[in-house]
Protein backbone atom coordinates (compact mmCIF):
# COMPACT_ATOMS: atom_id res chain seq x y z
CA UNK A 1 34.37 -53.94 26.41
CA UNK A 2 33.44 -54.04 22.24
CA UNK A 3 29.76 -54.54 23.55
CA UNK A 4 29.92 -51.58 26.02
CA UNK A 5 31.60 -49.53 23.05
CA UNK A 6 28.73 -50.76 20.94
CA UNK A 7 26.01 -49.32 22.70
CA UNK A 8 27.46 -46.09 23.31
CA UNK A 9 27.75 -45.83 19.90
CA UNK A 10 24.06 -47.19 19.15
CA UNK A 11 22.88 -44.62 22.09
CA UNK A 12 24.71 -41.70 20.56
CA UNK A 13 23.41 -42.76 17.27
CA UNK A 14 19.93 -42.69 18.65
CA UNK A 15 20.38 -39.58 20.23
CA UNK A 16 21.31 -37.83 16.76
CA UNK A 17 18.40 -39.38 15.33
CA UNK A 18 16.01 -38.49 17.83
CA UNK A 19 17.55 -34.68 17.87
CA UNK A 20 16.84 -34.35 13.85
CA UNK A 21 13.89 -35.80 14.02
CA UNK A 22 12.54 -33.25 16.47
CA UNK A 23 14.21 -30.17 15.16
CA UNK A 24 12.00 -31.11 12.20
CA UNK A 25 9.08 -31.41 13.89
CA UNK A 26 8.97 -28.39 15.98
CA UNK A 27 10.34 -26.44 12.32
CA UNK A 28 7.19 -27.94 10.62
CA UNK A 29 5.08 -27.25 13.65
CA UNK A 30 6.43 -23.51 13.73
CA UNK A 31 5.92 -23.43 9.82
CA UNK A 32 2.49 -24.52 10.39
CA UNK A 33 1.56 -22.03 12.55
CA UNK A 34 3.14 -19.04 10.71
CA UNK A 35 1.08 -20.33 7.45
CA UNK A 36 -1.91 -20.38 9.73
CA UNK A 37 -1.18 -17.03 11.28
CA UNK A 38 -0.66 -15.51 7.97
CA UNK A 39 -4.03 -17.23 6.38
CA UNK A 40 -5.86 -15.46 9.16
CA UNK A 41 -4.26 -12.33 8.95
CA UNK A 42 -5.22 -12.02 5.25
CA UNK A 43 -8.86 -13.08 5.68
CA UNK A 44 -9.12 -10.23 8.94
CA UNK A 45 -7.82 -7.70 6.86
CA UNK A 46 -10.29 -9.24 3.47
CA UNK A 47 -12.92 -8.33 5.80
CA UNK A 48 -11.99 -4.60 7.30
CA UNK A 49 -11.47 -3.79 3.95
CA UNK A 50 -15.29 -4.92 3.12
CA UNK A 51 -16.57 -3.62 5.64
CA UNK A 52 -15.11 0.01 4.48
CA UNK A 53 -16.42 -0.78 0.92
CA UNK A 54 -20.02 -1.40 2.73
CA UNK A 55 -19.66 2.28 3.86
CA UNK A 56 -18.69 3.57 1.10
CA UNK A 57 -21.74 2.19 -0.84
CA UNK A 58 -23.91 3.13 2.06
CA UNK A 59 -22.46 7.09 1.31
CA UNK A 60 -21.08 7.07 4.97
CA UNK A 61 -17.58 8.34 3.79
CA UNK A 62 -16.73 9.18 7.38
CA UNK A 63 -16.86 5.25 8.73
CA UNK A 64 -15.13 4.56 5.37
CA UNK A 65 -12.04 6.64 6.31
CA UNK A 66 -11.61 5.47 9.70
CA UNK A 67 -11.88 1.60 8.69
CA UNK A 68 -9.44 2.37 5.70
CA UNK A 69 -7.04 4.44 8.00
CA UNK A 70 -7.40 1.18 10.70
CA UNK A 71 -7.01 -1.40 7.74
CA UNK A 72 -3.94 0.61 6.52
CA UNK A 73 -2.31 0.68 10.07
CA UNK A 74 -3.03 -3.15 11.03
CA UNK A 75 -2.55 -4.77 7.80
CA UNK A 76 1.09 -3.25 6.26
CA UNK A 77 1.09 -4.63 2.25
CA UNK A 78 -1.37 -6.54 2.73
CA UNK A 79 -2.57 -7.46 -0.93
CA UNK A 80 -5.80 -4.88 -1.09
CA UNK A 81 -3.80 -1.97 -0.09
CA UNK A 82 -3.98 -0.13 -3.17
CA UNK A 83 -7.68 -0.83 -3.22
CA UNK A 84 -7.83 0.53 0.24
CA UNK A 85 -6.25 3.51 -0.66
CA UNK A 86 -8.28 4.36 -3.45
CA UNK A 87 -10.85 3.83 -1.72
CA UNK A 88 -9.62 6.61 0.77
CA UNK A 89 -8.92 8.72 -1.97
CA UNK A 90 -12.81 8.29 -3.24
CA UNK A 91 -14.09 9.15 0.02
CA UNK A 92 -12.00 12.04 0.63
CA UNK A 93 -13.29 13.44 -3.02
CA UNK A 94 -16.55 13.02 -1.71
CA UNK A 95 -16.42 14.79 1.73
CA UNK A 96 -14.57 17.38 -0.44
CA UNK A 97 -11.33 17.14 1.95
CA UNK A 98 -8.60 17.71 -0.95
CA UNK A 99 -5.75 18.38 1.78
CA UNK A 100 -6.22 14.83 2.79
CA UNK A 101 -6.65 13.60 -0.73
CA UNK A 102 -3.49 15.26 -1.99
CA UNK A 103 -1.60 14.07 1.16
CA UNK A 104 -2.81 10.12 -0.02
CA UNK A 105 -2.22 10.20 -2.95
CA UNK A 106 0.98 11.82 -2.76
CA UNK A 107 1.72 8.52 -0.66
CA UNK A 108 0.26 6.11 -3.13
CA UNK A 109 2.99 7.67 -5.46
CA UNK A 110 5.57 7.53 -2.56
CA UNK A 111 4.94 3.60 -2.04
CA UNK A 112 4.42 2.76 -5.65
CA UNK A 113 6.60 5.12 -8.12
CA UNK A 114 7.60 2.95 -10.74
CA UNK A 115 4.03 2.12 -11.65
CA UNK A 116 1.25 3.63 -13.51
CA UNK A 117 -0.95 3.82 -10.80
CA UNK A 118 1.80 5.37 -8.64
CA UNK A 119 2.52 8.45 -11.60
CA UNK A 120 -1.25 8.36 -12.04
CA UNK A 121 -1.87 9.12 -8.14
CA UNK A 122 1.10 11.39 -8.13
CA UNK A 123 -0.78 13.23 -11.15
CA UNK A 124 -4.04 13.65 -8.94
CA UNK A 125 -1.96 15.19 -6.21
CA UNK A 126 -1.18 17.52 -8.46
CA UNK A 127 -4.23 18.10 -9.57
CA UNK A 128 -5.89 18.39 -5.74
CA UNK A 129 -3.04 21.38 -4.72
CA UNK A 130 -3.96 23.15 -8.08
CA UNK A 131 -7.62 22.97 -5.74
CA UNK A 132 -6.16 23.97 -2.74
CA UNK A 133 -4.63 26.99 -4.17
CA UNK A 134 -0.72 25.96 -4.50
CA UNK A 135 -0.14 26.11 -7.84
CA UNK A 136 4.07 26.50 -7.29
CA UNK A 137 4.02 22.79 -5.57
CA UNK A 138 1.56 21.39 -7.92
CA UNK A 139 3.99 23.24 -10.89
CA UNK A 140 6.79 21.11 -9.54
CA UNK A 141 5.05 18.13 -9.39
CA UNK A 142 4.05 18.32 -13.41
CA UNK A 143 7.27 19.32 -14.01
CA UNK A 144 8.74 16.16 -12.84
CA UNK A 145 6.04 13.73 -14.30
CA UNK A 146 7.03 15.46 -17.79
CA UNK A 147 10.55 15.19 -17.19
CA UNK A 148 11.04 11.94 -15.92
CA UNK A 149 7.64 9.69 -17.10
CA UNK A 150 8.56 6.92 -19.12
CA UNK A 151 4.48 6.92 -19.24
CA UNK A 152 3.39 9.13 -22.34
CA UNK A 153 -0.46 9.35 -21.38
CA UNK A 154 0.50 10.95 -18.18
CA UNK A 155 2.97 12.88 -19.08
CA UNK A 156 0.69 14.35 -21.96
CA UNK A 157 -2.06 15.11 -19.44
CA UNK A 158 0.24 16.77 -16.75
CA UNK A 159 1.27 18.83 -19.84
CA UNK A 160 -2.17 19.71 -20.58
CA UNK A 161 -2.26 20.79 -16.64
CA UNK A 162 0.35 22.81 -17.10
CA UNK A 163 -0.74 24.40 -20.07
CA UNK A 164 -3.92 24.98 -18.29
CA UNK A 165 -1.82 26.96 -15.42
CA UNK A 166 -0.07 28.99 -17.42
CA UNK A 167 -2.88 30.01 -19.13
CA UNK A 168 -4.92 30.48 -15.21
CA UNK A 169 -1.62 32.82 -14.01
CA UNK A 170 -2.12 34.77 -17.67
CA UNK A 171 -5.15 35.70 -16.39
CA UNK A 172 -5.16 36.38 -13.19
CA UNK A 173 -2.26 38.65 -13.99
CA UNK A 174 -4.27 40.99 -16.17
């Protein structure tokens, strides 16, 4: 009877073991795979994103937009999105569309407010519906970055845009 107690015991002990031991394996196998997953991710997105910087230096602006818009959609944070969306806000200054440059950059600032780059892009916005002829938005817009810009430099230049509309609605008034 001890015996047969015995090797229950050693067969449930050996059962535990064998139960850890392959929990751990299929969590490393699992952990593998993510890490490889992820790896390839990054290197597919690496090259969409130079592949729209190839058509940007080749001046075809349209292909450059429609890889950026593709890279932006497939890869979520990957680590060249804010190079991929200045890059979309480079070729939209060059086809001249400053709808679609206002409406990126306004998202650069939506994703990324708390950075320079973010109240920098938020700036340009500005700046592009001052272009597109809506100078009340783009007055709310400086507004803010001079009320509530820890950043002096921008807040000095979207001062010197505001100046600069005041001075436009002066004259236009006359």
């Amino acid at each position: 009877m001890r015996e047969f107690l015995f090797r229950i015991v050693q067969i449930l002990f050996l059962c535990f073991f064998l139960t850890i031991v392959s929990s751990t394996i299929n969590a490393d196998t699992t952990k593998n795979r993510n890490d490889v997953f992820k790896s390839e991710e990054l290197k597919q997105g690496e090259l969409l994103f130079q592949k729209a910087s190839e058509f940007y230096e080749d001046r075809n602006y349209t292909k450059t937009i429609e890889e950026i818009k593709l890279f932006l959609i497939l890869y979520l944070r990957h680590p060249r999105e804010w190079e991929a969306r200045k890059l979309l806000s480079k070729s939209y200054r060059k086809l001249g569309d400053t709808l679609a440059l206002s409406q990126n950059e306004l998202r650069m600032y939506k994703d990324y407010p708390n950075t320079e780059e973010g109240l920098d892009a938020y700036l340009e916005a500005a700046r592009a519906l001052i272009r597109l002829g809506k100078e009340a938005k783009a007055t709310t817009i400086l507004k803010d970055i001079t009320q509530n810009t820890y950043s002096s430099k921008i807040a000095q230049e979207a001062e010197l845009e505001l100046s600069q509309l005041e001075i436009l609605g002066e004259s236009k008034n006359k």
